[in-house]
PDB file of N, CA and C in Angstrom:
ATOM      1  N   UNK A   1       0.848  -1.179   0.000  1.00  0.00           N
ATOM      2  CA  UNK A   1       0.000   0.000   0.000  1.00  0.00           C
ATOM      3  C   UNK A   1       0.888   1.236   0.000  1.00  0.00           C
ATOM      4  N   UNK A   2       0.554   2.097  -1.099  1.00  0.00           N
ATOM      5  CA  UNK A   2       1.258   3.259  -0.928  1.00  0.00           C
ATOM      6  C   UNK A   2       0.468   4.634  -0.241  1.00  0.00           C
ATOM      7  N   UNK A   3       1.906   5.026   0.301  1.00  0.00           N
ATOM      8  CA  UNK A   3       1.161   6.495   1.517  1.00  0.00           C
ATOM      9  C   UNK A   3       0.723   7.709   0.210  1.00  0.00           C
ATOM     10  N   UNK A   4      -0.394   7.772   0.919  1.00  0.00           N
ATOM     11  CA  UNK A   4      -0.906   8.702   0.395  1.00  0.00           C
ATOM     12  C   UNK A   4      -0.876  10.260   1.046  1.00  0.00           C
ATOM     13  N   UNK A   5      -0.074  11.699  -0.013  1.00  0.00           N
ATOM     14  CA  UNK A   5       0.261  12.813   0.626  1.00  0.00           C
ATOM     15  C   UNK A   5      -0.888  13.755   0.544  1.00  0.00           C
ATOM     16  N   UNK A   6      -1.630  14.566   1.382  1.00  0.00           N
ATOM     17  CA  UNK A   6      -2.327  15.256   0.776  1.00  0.00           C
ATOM     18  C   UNK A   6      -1.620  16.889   0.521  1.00  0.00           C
ATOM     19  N   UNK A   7      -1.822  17.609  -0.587  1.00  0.00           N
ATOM     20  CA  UNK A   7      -1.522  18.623  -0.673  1.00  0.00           C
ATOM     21  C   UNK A   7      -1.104  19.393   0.154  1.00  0.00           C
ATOM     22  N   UNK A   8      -1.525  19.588   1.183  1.00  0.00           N
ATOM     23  CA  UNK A   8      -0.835  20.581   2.158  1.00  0.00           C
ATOM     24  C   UNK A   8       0.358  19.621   2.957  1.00  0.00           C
ATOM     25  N   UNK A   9       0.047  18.337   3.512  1.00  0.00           N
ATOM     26  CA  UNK A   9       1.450  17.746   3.760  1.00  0.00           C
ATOM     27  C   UNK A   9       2.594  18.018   2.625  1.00  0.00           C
ATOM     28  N   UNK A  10       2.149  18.202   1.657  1.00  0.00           N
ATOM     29  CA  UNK A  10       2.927  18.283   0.176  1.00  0.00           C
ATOM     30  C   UNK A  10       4.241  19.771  -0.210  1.00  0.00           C
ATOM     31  N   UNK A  11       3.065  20.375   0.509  1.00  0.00           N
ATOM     32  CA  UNK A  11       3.281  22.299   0.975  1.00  0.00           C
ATOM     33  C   UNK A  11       4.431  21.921   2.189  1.00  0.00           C
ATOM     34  N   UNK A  12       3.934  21.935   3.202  1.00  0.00           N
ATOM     35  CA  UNK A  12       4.822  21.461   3.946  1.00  0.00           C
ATOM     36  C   UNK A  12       5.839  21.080   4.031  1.00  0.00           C
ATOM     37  N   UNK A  13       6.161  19.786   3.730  1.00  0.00           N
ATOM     38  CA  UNK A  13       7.304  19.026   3.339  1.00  0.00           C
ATOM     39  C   UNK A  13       8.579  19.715   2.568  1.00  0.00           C
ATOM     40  N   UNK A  14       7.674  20.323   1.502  1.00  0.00           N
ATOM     41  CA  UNK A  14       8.102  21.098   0.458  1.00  0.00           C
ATOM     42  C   UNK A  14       9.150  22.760   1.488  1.00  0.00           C
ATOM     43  N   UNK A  15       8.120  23.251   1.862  1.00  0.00           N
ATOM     44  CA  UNK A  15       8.630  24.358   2.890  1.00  0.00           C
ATOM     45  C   UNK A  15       9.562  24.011   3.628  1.00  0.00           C
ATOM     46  N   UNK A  16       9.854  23.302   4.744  1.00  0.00           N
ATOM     47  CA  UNK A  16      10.782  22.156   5.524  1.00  0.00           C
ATOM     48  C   UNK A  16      12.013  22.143   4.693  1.00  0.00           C
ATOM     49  N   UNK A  17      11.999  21.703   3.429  1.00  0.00           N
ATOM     50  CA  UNK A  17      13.326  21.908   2.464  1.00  0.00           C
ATOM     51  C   UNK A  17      13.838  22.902   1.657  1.00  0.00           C
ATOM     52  N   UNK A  18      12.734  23.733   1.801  1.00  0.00           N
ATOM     53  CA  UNK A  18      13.361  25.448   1.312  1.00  0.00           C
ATOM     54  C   UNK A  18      14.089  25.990   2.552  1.00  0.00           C
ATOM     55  N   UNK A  19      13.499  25.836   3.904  1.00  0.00           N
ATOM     56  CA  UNK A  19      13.528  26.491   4.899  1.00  0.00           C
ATOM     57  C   UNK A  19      15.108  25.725   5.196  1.00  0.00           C
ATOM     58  N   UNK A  20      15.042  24.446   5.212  1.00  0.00           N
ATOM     59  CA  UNK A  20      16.883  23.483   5.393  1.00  0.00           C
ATOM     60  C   UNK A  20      17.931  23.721   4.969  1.00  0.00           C
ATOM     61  N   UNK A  21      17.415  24.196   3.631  1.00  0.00           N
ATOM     62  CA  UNK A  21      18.762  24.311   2.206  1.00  0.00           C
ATOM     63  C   UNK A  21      18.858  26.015   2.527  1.00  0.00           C
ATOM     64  N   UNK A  22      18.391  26.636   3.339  1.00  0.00           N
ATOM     65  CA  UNK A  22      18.850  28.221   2.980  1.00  0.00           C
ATOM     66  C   UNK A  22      17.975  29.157   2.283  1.00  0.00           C
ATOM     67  N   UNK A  23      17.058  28.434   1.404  1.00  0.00           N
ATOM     68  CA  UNK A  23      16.514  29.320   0.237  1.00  0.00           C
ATOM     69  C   UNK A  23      15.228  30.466   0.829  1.00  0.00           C
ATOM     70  N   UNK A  24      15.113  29.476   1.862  1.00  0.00           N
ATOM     71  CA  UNK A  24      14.513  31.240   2.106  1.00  0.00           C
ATOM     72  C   UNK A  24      15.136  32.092   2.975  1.00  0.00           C
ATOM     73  N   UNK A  25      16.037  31.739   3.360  1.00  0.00           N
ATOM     74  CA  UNK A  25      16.865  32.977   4.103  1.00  0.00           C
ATOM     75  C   UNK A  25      17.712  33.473   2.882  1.00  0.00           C
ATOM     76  N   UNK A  26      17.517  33.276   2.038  1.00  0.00           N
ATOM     77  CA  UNK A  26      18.423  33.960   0.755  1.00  0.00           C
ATOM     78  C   UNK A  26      17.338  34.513  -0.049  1.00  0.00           C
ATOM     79  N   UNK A  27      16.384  33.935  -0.236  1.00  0.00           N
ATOM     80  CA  UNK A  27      15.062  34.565  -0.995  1.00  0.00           C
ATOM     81  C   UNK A  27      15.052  35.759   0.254  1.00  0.00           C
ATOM     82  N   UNK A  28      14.986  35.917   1.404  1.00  0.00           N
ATOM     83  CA  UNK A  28      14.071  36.929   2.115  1.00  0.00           C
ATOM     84  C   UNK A  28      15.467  37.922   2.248  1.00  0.00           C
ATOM     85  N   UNK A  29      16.591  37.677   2.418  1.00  0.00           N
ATOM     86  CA  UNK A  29      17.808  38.275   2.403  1.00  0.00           C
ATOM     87  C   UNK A  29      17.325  39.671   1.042  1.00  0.00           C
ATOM     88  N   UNK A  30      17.677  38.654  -0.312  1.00  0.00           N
ATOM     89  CA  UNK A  30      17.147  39.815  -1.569  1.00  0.00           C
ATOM     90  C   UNK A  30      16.255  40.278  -1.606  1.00  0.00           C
ATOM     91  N   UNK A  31      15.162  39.566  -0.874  1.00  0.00           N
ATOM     92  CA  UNK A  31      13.949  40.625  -1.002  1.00  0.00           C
ATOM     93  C   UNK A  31      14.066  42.085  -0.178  1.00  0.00           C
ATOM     94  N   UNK A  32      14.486  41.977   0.548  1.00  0.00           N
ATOM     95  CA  UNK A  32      15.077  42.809   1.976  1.00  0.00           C
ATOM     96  C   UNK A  32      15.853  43.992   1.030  1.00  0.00           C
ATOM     97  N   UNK A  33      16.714  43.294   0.319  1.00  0.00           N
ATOM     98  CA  UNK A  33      17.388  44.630  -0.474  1.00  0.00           C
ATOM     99  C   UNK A  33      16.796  45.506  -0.976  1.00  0.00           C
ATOM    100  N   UNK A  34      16.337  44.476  -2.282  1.00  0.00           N
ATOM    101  CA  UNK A  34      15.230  44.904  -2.789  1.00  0.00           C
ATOM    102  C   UNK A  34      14.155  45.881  -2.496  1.00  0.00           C
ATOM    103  N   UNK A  35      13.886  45.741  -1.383  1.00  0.00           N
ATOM    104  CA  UNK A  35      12.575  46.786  -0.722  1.00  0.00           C
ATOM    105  C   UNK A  35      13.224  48.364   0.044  1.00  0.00           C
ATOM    106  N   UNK A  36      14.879  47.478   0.570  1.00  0.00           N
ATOM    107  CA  UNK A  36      15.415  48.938   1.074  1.00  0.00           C
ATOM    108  C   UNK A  36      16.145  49.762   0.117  1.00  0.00           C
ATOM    109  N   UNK A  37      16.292  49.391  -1.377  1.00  0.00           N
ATOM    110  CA  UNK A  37      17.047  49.974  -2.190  1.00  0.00           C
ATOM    111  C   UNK A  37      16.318  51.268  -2.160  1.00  0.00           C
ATOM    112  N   UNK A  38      16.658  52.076  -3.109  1.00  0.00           N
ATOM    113  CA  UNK A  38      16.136  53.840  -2.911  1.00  0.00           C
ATOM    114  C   UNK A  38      15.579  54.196  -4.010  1.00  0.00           C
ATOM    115  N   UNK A  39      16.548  53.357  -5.241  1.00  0.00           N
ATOM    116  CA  UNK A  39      16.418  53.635  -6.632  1.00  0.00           C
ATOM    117  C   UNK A  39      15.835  52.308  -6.820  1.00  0.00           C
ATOM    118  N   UNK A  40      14.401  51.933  -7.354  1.00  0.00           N
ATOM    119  CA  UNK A  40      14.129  50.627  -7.987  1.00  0.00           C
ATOM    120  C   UNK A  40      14.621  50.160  -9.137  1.00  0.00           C
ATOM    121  N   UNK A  41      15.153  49.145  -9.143  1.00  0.00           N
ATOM    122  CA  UNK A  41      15.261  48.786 -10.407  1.00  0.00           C
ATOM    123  C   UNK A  41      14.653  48.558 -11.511  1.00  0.00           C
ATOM    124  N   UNK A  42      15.042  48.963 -12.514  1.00  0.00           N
ATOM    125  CA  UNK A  42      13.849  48.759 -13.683  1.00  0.00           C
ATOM    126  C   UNK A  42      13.393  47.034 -14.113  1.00  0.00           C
ATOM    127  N   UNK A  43      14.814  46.682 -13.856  1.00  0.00           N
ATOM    128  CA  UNK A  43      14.522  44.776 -14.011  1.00  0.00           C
ATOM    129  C   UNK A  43      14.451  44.410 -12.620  1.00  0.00           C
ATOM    130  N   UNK A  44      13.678  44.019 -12.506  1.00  0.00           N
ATOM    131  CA  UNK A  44      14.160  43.243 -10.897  1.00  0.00           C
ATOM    132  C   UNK A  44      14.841  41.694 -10.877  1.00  0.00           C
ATOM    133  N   UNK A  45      14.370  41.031 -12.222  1.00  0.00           N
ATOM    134  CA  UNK A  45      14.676  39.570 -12.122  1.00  0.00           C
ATOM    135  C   UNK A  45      16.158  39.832 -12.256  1.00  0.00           C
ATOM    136  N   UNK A  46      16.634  40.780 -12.606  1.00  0.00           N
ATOM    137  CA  UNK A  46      18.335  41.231 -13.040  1.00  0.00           C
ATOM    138  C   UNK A  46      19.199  41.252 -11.727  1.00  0.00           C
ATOM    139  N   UNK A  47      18.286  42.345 -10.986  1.00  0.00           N
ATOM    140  CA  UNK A  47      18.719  42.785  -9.685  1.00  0.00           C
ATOM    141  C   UNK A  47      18.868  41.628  -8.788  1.00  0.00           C
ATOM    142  N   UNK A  48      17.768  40.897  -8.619  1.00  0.00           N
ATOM    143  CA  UNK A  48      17.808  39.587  -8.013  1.00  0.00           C
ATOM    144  C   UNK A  48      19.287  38.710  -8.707  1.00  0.00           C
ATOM    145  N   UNK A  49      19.354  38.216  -9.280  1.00  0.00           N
ATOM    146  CA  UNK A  49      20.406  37.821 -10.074  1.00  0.00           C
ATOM    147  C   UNK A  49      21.759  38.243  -9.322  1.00  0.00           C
ATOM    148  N   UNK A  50      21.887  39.755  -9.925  1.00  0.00           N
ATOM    149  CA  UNK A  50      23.039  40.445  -9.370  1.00  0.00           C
ATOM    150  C   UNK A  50      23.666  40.208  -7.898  1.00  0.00           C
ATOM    151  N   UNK A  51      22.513  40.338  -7.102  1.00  0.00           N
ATOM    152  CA  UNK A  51      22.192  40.185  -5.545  1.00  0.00           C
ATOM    153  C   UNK A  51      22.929  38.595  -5.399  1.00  0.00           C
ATOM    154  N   UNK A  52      21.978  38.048  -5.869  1.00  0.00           N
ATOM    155  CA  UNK A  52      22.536  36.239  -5.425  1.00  0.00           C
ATOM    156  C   UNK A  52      23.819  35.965  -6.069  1.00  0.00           C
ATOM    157  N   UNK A  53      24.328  36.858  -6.717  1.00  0.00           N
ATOM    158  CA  UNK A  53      26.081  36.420  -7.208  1.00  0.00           C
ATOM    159  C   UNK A  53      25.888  35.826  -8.249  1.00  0.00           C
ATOM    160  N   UNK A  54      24.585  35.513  -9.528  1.00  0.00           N
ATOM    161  CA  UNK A  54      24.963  35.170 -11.055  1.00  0.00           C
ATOM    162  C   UNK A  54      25.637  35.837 -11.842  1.00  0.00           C
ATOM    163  N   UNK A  55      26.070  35.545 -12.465  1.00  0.00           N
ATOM    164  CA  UNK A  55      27.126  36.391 -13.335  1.00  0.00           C
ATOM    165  C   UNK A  55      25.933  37.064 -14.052  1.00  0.00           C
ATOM    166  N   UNK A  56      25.873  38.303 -14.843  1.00  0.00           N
ATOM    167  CA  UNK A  56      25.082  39.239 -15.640  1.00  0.00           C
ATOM    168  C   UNK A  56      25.985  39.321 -17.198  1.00  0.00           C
ATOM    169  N   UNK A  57      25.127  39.094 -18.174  1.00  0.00           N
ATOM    170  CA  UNK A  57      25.183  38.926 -20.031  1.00  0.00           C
ATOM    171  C   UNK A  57      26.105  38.083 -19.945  1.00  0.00           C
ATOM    172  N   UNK A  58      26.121  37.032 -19.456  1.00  0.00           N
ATOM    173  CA  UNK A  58      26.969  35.915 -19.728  1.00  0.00           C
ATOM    174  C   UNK A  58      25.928  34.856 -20.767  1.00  0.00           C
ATOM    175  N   UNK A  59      26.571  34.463 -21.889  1.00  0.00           N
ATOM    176  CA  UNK A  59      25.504  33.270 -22.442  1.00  0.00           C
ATOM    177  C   UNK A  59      25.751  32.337 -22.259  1.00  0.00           C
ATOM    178  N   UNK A  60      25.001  31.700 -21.373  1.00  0.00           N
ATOM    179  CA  UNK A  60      25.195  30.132 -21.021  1.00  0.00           C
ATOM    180  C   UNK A  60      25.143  29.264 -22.095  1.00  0.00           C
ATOM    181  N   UNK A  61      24.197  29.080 -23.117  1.00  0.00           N
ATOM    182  CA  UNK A  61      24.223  28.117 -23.992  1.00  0.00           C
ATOM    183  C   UNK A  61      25.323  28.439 -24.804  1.00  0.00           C
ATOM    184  N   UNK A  62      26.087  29.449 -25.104  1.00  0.00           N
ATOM    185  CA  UNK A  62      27.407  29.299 -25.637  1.00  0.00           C
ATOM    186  C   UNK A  62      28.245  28.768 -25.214  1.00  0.00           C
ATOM    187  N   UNK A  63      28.597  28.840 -24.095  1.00  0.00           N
ATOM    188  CA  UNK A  63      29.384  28.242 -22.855  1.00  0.00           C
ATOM    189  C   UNK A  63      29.376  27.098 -23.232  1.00  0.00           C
ATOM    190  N   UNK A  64      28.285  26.657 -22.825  1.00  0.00           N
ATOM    191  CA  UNK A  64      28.133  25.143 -23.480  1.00  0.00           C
ATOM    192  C   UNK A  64      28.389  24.073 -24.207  1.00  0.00           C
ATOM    193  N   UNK A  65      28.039  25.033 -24.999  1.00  0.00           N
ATOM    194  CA  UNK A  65      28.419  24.657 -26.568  1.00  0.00           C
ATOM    195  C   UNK A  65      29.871  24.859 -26.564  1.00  0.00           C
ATOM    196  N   UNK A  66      30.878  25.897 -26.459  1.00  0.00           N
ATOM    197  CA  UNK A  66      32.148  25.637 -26.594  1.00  0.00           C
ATOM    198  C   UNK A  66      32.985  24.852 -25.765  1.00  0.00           C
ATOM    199  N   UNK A  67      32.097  24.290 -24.106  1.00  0.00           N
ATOM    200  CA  UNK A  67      32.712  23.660 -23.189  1.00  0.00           C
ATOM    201  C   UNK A  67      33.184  21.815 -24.184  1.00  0.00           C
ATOM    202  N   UNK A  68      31.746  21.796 -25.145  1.00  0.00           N
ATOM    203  CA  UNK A  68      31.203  20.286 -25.843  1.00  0.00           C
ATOM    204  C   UNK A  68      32.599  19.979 -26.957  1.00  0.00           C
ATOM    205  N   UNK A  69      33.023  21.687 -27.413  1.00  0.00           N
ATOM    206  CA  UNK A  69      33.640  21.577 -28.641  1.00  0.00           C
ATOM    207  C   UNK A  69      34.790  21.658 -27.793  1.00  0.00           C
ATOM    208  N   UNK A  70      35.534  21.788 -27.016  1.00  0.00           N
ATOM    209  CA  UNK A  70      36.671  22.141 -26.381  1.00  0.00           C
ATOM    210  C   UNK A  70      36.915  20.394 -26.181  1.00  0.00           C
ATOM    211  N   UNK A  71      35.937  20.029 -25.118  1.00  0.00           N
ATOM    212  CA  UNK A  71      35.986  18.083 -24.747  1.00  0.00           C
ATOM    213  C   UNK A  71      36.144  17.488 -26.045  1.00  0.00           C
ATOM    214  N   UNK A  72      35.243  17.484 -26.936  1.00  0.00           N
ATOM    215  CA  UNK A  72      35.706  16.846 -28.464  1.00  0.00           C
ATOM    216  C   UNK A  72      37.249  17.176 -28.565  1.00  0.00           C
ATOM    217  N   UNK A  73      37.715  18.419 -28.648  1.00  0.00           N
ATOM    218  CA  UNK A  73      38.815  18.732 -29.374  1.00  0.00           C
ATOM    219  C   UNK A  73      39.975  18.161 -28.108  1.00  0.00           C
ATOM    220  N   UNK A  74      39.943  17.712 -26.972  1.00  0.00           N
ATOM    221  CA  UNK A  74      40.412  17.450 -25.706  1.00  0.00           C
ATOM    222  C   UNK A  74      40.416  15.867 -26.098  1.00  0.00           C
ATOM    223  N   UNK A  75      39.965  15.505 -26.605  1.00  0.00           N
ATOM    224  CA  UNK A  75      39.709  13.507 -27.170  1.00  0.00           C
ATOM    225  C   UNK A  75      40.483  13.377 -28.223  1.00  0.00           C
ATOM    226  N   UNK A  76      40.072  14.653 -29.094  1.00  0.00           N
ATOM    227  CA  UNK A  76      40.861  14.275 -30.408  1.00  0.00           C
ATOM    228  C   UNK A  76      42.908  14.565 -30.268  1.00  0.00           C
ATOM    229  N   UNK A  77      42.854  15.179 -29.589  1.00  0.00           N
ATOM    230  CA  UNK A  77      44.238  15.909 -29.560  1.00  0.00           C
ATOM    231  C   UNK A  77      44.764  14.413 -28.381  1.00  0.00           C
ATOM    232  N   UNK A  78      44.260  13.705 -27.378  1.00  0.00           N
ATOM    233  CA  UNK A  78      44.637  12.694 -26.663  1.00  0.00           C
ATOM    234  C   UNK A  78      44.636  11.788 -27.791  1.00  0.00           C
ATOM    235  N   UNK A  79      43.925  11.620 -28.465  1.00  0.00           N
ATOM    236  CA  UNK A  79      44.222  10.063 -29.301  1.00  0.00           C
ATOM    237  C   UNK A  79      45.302  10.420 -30.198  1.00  0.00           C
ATOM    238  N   UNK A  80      45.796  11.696 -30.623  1.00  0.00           N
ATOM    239  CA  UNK A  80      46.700  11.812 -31.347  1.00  0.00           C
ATOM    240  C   UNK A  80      48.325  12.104 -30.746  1.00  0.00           C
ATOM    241  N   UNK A  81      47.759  12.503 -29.507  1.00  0.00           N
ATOM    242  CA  UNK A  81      49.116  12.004 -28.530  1.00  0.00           C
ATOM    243  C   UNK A  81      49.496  10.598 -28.519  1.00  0.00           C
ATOM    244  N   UNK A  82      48.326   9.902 -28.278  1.00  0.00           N
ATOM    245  CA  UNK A  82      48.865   8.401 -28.043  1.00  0.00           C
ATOM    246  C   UNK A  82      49.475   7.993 -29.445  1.00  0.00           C
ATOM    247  N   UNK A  83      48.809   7.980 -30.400  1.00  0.00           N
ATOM    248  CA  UNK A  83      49.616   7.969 -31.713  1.00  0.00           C
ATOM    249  C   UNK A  83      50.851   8.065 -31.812  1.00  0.00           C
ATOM    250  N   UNK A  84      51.316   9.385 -31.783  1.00  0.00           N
ATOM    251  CA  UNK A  84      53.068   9.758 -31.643  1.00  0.00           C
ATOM    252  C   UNK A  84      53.494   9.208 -30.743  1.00  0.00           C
ATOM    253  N   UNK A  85      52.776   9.220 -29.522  1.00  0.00           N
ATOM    254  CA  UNK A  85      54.010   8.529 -28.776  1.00  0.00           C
ATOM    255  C   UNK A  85      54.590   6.913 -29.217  1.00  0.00           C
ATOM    256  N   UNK A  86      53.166   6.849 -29.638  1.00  0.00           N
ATOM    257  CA  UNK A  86      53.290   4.584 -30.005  1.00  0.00           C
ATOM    258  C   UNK A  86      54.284   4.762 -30.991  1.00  0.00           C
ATOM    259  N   UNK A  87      54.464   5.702 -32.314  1.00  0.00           N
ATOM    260  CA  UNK A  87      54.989   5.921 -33.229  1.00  0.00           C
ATOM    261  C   UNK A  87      56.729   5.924 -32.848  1.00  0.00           C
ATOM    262  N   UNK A  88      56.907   6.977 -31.810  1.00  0.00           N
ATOM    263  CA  UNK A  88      58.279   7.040 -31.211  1.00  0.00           C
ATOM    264  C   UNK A  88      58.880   6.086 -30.441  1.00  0.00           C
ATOM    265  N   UNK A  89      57.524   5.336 -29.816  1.00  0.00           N
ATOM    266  CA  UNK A  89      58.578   4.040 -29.178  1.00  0.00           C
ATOM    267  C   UNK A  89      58.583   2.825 -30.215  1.00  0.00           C
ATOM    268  N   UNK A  90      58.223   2.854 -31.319  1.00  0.00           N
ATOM    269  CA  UNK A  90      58.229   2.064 -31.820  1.00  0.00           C
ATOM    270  C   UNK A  90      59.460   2.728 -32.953  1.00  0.00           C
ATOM    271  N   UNK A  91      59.729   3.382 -33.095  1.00  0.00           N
ATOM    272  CA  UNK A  91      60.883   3.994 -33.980  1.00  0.00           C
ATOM    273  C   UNK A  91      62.106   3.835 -33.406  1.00  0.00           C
ATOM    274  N   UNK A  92      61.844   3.861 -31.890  1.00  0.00           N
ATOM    275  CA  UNK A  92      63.183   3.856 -31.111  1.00  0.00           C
ATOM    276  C   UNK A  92      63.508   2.585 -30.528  1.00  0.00           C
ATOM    277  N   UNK A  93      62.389   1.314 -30.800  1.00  0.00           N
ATOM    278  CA  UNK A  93      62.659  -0.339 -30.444  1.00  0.00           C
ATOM    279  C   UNK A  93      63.510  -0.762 -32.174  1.00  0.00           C
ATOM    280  N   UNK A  94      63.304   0.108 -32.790  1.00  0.00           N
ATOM    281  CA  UNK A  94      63.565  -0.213 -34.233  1.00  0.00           C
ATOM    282  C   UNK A  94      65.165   0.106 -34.267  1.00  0.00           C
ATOM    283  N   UNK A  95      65.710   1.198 -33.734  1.00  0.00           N
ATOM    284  CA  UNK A  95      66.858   1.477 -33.794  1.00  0.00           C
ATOM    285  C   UNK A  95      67.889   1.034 -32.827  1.00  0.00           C
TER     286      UNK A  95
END
């Protein structure tokens, strides 16, 4: 038999692990700024951002993408190490 949660145990539970991990003392931290700043910000999802330490106009999916092409090119350049080297000890069992 499986336990059955009802929605608000669900809420709960849920709260319990925002409240464990920090996130709302970091959610209520920025909000706090947020409300005492002087000048509002025109973005807030920015400001928030800024606040919690994300980096700002960074493009992640580029990142990405060149982290994918960097590892490819990180495989290809290892198999071609191993190459030369097999090449040199085998040039130098020869001589």
């Amino acid at each position: 038999m499986s336990s059955y949660q009802t929605p608000e145990s669900k809420k709960e539970e849920f709260r319990k692990y925002l409240e464990k991990s920090g996130a709302i003392d970091a959610l209520t931290k920025v909000l706090v700024g947020l409300y005492e700043e002087p000048d509002k910000p025109e973005n807030t999802v920015e400001y928030i951002k800024r606040f919690m330490g994300a980096p700002i106009g960074v493009d992640v999916e580029a990142i990405q993408l060149q982290n994918e092409e960097l590892k490819e090119e990180n495989e290809r350049l290892k198999l071609q190490l191993k190459n030369m080297s097999e090449k040199v000890s085998y040039q130098e069992s020869e001589s």
